[in-house]
C-alpha atoms as a PDB file:
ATOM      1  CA  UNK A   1       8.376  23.445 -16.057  1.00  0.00           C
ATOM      2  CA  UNK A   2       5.383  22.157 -13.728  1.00  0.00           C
ATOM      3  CA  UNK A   3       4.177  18.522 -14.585  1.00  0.00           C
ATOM      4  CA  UNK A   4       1.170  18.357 -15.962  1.00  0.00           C
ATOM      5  CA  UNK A   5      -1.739  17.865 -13.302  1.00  0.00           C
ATOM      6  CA  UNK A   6      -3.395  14.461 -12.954  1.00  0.00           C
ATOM      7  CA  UNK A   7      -7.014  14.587 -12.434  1.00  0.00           C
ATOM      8  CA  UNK A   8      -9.521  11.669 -11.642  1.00  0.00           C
ATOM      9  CA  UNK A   9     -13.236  12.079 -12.917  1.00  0.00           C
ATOM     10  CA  UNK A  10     -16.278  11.128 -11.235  1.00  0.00           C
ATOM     11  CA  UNK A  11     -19.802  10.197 -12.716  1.00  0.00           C
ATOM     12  CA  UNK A  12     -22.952   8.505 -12.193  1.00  0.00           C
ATOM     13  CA  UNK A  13     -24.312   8.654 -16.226  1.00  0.00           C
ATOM     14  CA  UNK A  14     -23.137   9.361 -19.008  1.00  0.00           C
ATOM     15  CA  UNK A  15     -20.328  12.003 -18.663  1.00  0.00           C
ATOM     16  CA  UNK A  16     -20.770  14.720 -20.978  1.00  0.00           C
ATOM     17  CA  UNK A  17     -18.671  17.345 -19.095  1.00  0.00           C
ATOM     18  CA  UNK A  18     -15.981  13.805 -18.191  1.00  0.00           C
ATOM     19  CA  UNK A  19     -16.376  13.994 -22.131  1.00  0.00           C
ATOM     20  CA  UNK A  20     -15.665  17.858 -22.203  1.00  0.00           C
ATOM     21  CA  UNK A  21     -12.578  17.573 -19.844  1.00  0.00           C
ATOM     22  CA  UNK A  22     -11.513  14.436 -21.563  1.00  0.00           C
ATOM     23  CA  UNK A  23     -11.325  15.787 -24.808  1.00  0.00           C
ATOM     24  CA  UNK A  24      -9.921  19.634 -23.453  1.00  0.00           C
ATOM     25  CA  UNK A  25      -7.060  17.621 -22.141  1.00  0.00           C
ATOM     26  CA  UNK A  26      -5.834  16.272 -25.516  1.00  0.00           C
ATOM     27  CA  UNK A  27      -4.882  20.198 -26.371  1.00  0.00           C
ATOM     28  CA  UNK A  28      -1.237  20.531 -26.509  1.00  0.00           C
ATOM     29  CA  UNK A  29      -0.873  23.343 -23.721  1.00  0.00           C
ATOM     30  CA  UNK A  30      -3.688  21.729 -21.563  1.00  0.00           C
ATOM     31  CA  UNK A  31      -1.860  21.573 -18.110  1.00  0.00           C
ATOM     32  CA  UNK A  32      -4.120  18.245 -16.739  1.00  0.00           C
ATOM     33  CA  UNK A  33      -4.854  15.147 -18.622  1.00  0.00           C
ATOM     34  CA  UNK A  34      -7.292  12.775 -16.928  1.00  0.00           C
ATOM     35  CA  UNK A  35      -5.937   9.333 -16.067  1.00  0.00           C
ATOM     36  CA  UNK A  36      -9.232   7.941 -14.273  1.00  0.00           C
ATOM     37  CA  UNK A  37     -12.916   8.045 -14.707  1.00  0.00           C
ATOM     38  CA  UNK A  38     -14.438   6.423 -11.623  1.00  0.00           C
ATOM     39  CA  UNK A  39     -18.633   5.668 -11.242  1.00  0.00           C
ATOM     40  CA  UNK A  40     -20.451   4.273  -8.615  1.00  0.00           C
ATOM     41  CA  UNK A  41     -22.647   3.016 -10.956  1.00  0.00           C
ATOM     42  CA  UNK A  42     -20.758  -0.237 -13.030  1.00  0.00           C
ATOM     43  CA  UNK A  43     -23.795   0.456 -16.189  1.00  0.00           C
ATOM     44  CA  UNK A  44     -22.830   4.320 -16.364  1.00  0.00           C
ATOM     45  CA  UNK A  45     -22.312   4.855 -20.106  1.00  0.00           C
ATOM     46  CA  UNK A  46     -19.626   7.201 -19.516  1.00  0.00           C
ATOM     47  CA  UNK A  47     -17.401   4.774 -18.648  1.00  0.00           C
ATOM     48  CA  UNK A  48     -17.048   2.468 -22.393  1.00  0.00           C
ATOM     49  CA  UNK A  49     -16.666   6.353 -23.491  1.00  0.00           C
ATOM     50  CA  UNK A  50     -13.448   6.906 -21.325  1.00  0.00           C
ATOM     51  CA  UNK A  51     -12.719   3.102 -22.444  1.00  0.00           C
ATOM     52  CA  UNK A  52     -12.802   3.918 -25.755  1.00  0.00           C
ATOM     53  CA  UNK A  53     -10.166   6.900 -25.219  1.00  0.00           C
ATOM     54  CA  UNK A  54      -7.638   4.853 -23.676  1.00  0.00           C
ATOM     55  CA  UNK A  55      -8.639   6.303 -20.216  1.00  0.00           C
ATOM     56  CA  UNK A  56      -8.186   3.595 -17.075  1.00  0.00           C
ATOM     57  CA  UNK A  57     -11.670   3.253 -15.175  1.00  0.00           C
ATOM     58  CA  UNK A  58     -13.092   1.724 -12.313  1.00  0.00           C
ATOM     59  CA  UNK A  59     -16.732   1.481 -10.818  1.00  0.00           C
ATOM     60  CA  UNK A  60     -18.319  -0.090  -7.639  1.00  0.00           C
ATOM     61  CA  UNK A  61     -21.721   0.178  -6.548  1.00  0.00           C
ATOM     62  CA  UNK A  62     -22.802   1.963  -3.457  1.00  0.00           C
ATOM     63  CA  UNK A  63     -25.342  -0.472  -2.644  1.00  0.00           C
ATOM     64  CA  UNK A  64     -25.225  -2.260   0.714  1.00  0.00           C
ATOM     65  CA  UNK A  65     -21.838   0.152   1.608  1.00  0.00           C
ATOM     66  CA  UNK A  66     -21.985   3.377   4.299  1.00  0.00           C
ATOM     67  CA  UNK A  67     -21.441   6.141   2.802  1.00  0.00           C
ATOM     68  CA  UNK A  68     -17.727   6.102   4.390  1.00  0.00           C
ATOM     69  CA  UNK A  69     -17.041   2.694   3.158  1.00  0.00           C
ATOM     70  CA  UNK A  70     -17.399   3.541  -0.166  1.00  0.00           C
ATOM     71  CA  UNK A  71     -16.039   6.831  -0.127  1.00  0.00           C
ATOM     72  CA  UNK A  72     -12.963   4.892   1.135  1.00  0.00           C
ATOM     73  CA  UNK A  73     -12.696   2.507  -1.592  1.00  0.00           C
ATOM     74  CA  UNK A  74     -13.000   5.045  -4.500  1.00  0.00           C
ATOM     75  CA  UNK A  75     -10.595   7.728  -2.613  1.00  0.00           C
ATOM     76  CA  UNK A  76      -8.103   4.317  -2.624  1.00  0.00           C
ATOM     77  CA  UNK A  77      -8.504   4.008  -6.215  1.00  0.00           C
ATOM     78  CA  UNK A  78      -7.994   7.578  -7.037  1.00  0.00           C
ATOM     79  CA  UNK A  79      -4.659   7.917  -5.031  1.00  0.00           C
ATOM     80  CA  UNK A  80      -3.588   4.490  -7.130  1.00  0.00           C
ATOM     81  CA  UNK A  81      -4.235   6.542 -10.227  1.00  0.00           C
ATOM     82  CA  UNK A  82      -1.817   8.764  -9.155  1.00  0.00           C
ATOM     83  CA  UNK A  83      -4.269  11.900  -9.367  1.00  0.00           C
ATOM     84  CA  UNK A  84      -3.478  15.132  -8.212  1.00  0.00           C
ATOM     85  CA  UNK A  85      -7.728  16.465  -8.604  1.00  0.00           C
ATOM     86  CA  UNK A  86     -10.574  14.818  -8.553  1.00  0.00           C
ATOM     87  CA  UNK A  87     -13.603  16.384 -10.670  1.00  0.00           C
ATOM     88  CA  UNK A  88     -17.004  15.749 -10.549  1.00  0.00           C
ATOM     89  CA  UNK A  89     -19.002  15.578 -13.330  1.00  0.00           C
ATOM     90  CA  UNK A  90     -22.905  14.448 -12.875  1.00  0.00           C
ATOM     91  CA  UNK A  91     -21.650  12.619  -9.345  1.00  0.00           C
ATOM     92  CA  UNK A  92     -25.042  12.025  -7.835  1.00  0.00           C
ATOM     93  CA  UNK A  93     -23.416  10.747  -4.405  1.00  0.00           C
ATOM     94  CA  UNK A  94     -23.179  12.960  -1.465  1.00  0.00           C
ATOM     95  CA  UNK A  95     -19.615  13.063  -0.352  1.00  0.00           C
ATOM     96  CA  UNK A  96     -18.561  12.068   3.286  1.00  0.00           C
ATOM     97  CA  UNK A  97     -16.827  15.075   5.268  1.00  0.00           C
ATOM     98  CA  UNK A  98     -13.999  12.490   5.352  1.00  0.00           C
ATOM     99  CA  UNK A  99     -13.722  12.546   1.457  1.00  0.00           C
ATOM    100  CA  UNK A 100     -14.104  16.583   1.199  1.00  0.00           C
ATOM    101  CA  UNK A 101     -11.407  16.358   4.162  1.00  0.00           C
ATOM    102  CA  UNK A 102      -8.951  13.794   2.237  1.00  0.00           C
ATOM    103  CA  UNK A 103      -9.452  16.262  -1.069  1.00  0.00           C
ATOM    104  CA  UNK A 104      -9.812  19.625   0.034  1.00  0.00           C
ATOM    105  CA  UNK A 105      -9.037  22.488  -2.317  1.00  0.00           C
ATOM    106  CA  UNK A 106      -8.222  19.698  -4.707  1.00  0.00           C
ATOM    107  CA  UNK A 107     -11.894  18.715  -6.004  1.00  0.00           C
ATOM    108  CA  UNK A 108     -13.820  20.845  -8.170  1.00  0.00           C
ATOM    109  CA  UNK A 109     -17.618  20.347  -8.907  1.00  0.00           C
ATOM    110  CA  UNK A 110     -20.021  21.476 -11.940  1.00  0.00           C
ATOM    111  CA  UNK A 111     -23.620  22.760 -10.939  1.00  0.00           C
ATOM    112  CA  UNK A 112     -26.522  23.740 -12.921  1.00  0.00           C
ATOM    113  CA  UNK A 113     -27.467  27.218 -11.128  1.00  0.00           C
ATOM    114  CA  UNK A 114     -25.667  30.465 -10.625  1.00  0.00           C
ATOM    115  CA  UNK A 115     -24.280  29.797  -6.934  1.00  0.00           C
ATOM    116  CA  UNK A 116     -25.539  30.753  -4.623  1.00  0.00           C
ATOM    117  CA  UNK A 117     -29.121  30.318  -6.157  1.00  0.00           C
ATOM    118  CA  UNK A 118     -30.500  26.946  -6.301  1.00  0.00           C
ATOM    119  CA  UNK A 119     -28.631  24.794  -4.730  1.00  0.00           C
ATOM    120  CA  UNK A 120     -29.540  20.862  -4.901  1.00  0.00           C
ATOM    121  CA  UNK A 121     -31.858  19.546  -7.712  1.00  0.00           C
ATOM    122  CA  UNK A 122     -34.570  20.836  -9.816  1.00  0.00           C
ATOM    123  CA  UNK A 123     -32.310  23.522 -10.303  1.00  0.00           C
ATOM    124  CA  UNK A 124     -34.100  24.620 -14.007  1.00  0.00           C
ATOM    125  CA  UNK A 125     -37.429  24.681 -12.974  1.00  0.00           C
ATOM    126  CA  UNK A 126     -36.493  26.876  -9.868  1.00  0.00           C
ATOM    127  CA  UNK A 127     -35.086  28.943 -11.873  1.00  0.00           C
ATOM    128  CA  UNK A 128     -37.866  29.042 -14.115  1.00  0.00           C
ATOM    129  CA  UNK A 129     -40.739  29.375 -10.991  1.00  0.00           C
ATOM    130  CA  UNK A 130     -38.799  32.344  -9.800  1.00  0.00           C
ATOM    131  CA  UNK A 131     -39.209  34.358 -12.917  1.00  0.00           C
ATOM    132  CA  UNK A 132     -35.185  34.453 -13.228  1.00  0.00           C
ATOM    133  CA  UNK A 133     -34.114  36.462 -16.726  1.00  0.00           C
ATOM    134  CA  UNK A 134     -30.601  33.957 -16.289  1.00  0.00           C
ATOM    135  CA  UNK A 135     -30.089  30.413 -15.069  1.00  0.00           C
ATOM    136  CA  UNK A 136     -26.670  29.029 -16.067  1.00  0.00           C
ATOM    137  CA  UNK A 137     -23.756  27.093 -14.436  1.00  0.00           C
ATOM    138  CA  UNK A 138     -20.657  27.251 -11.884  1.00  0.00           C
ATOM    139  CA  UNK A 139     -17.761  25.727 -11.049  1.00  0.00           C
ATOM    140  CA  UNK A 140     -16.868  25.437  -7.685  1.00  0.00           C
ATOM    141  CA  UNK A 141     -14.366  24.194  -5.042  1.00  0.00           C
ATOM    142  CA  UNK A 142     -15.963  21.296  -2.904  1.00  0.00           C
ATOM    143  CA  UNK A 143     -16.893  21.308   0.496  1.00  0.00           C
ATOM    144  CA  UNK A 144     -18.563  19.679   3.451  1.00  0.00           C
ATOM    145  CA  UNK A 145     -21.858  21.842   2.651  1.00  0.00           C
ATOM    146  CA  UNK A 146     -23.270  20.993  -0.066  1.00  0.00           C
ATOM    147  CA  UNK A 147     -23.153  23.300  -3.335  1.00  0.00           C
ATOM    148  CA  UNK A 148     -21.279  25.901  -0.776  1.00  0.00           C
ATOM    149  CA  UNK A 149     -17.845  25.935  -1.843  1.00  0.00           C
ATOM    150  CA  UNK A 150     -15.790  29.195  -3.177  1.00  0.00           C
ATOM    151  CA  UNK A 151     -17.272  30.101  -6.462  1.00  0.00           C
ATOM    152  CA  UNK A 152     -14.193  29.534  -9.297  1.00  0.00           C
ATOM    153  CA  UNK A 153     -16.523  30.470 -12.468  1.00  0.00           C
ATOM    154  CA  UNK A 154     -19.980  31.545 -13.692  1.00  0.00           C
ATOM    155  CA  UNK A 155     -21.457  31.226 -16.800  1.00  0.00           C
ATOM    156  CA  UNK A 156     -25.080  32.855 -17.122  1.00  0.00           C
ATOM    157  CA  UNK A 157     -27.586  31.881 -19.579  1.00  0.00           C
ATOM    158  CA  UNK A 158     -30.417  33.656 -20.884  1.00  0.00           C
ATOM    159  CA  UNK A 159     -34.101  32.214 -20.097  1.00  0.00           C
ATOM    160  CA  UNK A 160     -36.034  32.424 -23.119  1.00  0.00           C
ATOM    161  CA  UNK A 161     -39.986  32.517 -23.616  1.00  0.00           C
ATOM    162  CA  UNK A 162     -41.382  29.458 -23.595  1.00  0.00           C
ATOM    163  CA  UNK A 163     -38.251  27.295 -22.443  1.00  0.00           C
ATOM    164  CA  UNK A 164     -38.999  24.332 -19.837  1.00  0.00           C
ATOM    165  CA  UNK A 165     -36.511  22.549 -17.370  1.00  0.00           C
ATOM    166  CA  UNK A 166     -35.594  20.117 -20.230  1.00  0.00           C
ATOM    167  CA  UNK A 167     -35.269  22.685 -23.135  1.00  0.00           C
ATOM    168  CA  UNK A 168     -33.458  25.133 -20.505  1.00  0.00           C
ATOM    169  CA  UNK A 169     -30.886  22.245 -19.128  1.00  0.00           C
ATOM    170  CA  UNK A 170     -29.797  21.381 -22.519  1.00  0.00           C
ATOM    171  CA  UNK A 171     -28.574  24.842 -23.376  1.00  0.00           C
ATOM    172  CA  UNK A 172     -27.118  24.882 -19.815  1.00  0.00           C
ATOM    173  CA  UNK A 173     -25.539  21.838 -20.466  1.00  0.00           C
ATOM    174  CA  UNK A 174     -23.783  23.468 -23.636  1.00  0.00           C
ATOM    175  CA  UNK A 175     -22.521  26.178 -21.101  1.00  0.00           C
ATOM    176  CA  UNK A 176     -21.016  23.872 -18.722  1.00  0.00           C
ATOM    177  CA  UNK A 177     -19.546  22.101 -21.554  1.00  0.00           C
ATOM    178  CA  UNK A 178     -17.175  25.701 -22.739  1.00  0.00           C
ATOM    179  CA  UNK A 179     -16.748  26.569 -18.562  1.00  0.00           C
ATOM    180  CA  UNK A 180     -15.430  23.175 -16.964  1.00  0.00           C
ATOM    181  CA  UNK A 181     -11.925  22.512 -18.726  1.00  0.00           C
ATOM    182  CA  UNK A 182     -10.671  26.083 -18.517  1.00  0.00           C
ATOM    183  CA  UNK A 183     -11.705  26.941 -15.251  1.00  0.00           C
ATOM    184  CA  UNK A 184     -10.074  23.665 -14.223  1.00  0.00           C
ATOM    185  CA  UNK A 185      -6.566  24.169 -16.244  1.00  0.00           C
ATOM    186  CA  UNK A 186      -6.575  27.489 -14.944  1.00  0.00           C
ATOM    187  CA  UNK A 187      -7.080  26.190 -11.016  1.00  0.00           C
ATOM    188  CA  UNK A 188      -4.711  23.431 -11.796  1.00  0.00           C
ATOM    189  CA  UNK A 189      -2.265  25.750 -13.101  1.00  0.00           C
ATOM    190  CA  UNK A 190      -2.131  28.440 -10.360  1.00  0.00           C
ATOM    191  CA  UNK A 191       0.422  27.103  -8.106  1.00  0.00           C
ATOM    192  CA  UNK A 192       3.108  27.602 -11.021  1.00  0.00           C
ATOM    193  CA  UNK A 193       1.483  31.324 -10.904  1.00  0.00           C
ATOM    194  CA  UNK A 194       4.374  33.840  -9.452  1.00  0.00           C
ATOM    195  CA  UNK A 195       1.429  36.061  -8.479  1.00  0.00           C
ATOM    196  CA  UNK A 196      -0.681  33.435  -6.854  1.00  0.00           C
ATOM    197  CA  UNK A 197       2.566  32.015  -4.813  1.00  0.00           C
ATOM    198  CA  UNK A 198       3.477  35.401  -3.986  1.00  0.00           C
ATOM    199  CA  UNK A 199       0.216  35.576  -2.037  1.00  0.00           C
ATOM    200  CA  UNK A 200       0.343  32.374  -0.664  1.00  0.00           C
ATOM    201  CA  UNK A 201       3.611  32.917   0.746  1.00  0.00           C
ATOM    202  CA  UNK A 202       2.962  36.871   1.863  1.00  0.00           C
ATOM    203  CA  UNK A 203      -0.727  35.737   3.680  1.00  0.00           C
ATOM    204  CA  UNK A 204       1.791  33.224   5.843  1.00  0.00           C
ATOM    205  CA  UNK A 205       4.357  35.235   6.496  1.00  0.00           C
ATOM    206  CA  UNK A 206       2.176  38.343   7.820  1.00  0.00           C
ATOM    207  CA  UNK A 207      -0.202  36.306   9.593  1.00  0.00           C
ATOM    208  CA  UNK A 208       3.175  36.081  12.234  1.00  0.00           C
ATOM    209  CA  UNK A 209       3.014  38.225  14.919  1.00  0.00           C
ATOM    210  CA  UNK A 210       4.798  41.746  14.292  1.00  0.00           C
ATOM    211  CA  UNK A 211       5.561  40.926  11.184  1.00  0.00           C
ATOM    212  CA  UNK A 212       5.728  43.920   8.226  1.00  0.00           C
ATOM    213  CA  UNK A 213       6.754  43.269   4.398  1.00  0.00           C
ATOM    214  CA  UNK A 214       9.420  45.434   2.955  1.00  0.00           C
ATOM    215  CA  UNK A 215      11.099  45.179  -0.290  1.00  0.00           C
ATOM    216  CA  UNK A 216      14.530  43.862  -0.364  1.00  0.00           C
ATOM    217  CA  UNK A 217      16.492  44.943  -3.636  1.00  0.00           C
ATOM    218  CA  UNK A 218      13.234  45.190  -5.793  1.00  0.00           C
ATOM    219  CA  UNK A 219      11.482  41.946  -4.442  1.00  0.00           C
ATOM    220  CA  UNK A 220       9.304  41.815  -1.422  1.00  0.00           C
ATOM    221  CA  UNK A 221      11.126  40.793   1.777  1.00  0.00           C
ATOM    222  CA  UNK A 222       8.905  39.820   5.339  1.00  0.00           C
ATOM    223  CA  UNK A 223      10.111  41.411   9.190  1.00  0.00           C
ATOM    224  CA  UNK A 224       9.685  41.108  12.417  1.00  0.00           C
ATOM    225  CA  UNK A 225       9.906  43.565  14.863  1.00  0.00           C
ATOM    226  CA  UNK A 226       9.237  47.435  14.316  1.00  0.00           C
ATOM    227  CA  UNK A 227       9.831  49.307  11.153  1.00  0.00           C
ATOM    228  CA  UNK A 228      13.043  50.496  12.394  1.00  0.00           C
ATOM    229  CA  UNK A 229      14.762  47.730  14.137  1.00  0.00           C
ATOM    230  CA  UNK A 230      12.848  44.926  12.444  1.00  0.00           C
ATOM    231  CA  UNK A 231      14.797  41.813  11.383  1.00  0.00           C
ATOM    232  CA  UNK A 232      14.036  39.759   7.774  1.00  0.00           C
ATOM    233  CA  UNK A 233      12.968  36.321   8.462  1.00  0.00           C
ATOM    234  CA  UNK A 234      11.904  35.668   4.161  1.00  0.00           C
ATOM    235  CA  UNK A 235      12.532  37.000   0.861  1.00  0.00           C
ATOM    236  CA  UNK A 236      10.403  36.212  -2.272  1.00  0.00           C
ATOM    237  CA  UNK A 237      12.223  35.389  -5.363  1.00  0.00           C
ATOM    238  CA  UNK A 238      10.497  35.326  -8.639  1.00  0.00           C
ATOM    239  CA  UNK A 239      13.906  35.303 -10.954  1.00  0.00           C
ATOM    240  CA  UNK A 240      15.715  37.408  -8.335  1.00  0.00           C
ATOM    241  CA  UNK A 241      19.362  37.830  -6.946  1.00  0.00           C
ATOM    242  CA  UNK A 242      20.408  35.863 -10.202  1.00  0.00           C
ATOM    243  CA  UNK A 243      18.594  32.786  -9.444  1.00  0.00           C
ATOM    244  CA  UNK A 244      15.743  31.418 -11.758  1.00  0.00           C
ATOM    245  CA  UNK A 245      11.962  29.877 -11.220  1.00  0.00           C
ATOM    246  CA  UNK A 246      10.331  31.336  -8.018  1.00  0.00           C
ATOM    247  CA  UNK A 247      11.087  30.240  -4.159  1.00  0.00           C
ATOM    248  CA  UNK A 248      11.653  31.461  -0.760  1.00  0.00           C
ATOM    249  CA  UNK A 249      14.312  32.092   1.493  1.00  0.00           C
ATOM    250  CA  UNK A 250      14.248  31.770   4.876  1.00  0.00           C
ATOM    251  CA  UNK A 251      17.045  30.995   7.338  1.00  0.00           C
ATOM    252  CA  UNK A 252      18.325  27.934   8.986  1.00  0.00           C
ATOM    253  CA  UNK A 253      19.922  27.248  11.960  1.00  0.00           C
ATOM    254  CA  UNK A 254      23.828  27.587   9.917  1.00  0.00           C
ATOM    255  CA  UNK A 255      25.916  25.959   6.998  1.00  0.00           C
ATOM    256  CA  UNK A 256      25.638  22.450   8.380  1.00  0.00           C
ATOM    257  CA  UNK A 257      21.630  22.113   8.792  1.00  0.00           C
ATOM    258  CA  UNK A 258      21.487  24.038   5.199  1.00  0.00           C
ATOM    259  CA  UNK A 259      23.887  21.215   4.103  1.00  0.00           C
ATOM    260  CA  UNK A 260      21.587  18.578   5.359  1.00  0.00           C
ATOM    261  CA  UNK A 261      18.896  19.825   3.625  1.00  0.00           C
ATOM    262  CA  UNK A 262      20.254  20.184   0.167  1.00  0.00           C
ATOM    263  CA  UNK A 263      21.410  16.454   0.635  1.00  0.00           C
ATOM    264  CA  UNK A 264      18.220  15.144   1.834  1.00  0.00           C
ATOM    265  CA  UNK A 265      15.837  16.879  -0.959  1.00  0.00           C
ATOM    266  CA  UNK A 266      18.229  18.863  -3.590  1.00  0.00           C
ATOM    267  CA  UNK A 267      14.288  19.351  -5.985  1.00  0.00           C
ATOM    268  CA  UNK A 268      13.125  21.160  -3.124  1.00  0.00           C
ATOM    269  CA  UNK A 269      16.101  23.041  -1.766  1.00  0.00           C
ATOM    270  CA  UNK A 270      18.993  25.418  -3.085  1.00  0.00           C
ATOM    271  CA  UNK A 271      21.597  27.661  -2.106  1.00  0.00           C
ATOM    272  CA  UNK A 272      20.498  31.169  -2.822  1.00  0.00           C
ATOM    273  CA  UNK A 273      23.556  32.865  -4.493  1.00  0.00           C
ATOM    274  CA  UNK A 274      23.220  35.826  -2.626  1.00  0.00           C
ATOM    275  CA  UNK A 275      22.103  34.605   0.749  1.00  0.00           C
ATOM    276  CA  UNK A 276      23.602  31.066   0.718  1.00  0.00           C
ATOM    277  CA  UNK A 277      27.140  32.070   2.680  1.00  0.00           C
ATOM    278  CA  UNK A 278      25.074  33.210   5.731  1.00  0.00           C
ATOM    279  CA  UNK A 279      22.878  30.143   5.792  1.00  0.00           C
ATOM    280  CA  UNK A 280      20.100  30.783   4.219  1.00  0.00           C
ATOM    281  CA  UNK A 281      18.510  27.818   2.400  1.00  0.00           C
ATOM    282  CA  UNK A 282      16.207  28.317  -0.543  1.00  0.00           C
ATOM    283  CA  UNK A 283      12.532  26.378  -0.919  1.00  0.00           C
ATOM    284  CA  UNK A 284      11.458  25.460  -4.827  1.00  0.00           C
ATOM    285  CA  UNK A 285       7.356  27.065  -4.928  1.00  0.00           C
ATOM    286  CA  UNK A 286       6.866  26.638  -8.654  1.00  0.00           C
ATOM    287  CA  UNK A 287       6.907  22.591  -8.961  1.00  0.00           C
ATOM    288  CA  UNK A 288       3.207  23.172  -9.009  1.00  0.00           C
ATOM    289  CA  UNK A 289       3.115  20.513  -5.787  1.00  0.00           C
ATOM    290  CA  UNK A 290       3.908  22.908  -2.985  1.00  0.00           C
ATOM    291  CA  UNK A 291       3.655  21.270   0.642  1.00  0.00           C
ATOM    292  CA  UNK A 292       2.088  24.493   2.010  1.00  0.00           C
ATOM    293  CA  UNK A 293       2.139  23.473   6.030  1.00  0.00           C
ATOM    294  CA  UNK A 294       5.345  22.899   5.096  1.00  0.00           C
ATOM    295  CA  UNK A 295       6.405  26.142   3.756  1.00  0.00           C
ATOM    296  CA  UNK A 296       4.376  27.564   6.924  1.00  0.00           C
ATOM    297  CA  UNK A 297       6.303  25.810   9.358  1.00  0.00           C
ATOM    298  CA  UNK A 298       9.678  27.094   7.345  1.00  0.00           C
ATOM    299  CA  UNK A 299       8.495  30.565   8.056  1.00  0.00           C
ATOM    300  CA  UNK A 300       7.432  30.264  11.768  1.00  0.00           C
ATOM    301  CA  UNK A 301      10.563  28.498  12.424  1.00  0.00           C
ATOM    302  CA  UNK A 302      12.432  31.222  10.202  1.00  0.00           C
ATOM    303  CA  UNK A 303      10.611  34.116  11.861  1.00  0.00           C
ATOM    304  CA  UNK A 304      11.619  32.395  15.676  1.00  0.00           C
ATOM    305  CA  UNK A 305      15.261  32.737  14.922  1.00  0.00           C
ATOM    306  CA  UNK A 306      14.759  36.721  14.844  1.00  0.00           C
ATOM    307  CA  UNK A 307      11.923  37.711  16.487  1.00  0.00           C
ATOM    308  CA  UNK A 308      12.116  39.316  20.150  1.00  0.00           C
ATOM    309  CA  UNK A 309      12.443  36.962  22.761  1.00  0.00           C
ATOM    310  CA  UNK A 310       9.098  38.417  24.425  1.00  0.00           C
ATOM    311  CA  UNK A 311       7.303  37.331  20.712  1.00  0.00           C
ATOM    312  CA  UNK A 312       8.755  33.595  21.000  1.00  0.00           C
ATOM    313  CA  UNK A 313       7.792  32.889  24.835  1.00  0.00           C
ATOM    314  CA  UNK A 314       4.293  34.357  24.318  1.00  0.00           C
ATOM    315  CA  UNK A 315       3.804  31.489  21.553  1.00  0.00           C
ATOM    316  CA  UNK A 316       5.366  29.324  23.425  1.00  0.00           C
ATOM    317  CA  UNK A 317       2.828  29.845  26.173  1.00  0.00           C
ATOM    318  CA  UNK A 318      -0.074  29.850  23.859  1.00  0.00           C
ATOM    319  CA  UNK A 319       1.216  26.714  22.367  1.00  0.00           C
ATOM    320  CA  UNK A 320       0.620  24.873  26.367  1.00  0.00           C
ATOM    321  CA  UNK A 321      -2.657  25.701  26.162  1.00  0.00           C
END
């Protein structure tokens, strides 16, 4: 069974959606529990909140820092923690592209609009200006840009007669509040997904050149070469050929590298049962901590020990330049 995801929380105030993930986490099937709420403000009130939870936190003021100094410092503390996410939750500091870099596709953000509307501040009385029949909330992936990341989850909510910015961001607020902790447990939770590996591990092994998927007793199997002479370099196995859990197989260079390897890391590795004799070496994908480059590089160098020799010297030649 995956571990349970770690997940640092950031805020500037007083962390009523740190509250909301804080508290989601104490379900019994919630796969993250927070173990640090971090503030670059040492008076934020969210933080004697986590305190009084039992949650480790840390602060330090941005004053008198660059913005990659301090960036540095809190990415330090979050790695310490042993986090696996970071969320931010009311985090009024603009992230260096070196912090987004260090975190990608492992922070998650809250913002008061439906993205792509609104990004930024004043987000409620935008809304309001425009004549909008919905405002509402969305969780997104972080990136450089601000507000601009891949859209995980909306939640819309209805603009009523009379409302203001305040009266209109407190019923947001109460939407953000039901959208943040699912939307992050289900994230969290996708690499122990068979479907969501699967297409990790098909976009890879097709983005090869000449490569084709066909099935392979019932489970879906990646070639190189034409449909007709092409050789398998992979095979995706979600409980197949007798084994259990879900993993790849791709080939090695013979019995004694395949050796090596299940020495060197037996969590990540195993002999497939029915591939093993021909030196095939099996790679774990449901831990939900897959090294991803490093399931790449197991196909490309996988795919090289079949493909044409033409295919191999043309990326070799690429490679030069």
């Amino acid at each position: 069974m995956p571990e349970i995801a770690k997940v640092a929380v950031l805020i500037s105030g007083r962390g009523s959606n740190m509250a909301a993930l804080l508290y989601a986490a104490k379900a019994e099937n919630c796969p993250f529990e927070v173990v640090l709420v971090a503030s670059n403000d040492p008076q934020a009130p969210g933080l004697k909140l986590a305190e009084a939870e039992g949650i480790d936190t840390f602060a330090h003021p941005h004053k008198g820092l660059s913005r990659n100094e301090h960036d540095q410092i809190m990415h330090e503390v979050i790695v310490t923690a042993g986090a696996d996410y970071v969320a931010l939750a009311g985090y009024m500091r603009i992230l260096s592209n070196e912090f987004v870099r260090q975190w990608q596709d492992h922070m998650l953000n809250i913002h008061p609009s439906l993205l792509p509307k609104y990004k930024g501040l004043d987000t409620y009385q935008r809304a309001l200006d425009a004549g909008d029949s919905h405002a509402g909330c969305s969780v997104h992936l972080v990136t450089p840009e601000l507000d601009d990341g891949p859209v995980l989850a909306q939640t819309e909510v209805a603009i009523l007669p009379g409302d203001t910015a305040d009266i209109l961001a407190d019923r947001v607020l109460i939407a953000e509040h039901q959208l943040y902790a699912p939307t992050l447990a289900k994230y969290v939770a996708r690499e122990a997904d068979p479907d969501w590996i699967l297409e990790q591990v098909r976009t890879r092994a097709l983005a090869l050149a000449e490569t084709h998927e066909r099935p392979s007793f019932g489970t879906p199997g990646w070639r190189v070469g034409s449909e007709k002479t092409g050789k398998y370099f992979a095979y995706f196995s979600r409980r197949h050929f007798g084994e259990t859990g879900t993993s790849v197989f791709v080939k090695t260079s013979g019995l004694d590298e395949q050796s090596a390897l299940l020495d060197a890391d037996p969590d990540l590795y195993f002999t497939p049962k029915f591939y093993g004799k021909s030196g095939w070496i099996a790679i774990r994908l449901d831990t939900g901590h897959t090294d991803w480059d490093h399931v790449g590089d197991w196909l490309e160098k996988s795919w090289r020990m079949v493909a044409p020799k033409r295919l191999t010297k043309m990326m070799d030649i690429a490679a030069e330049f």
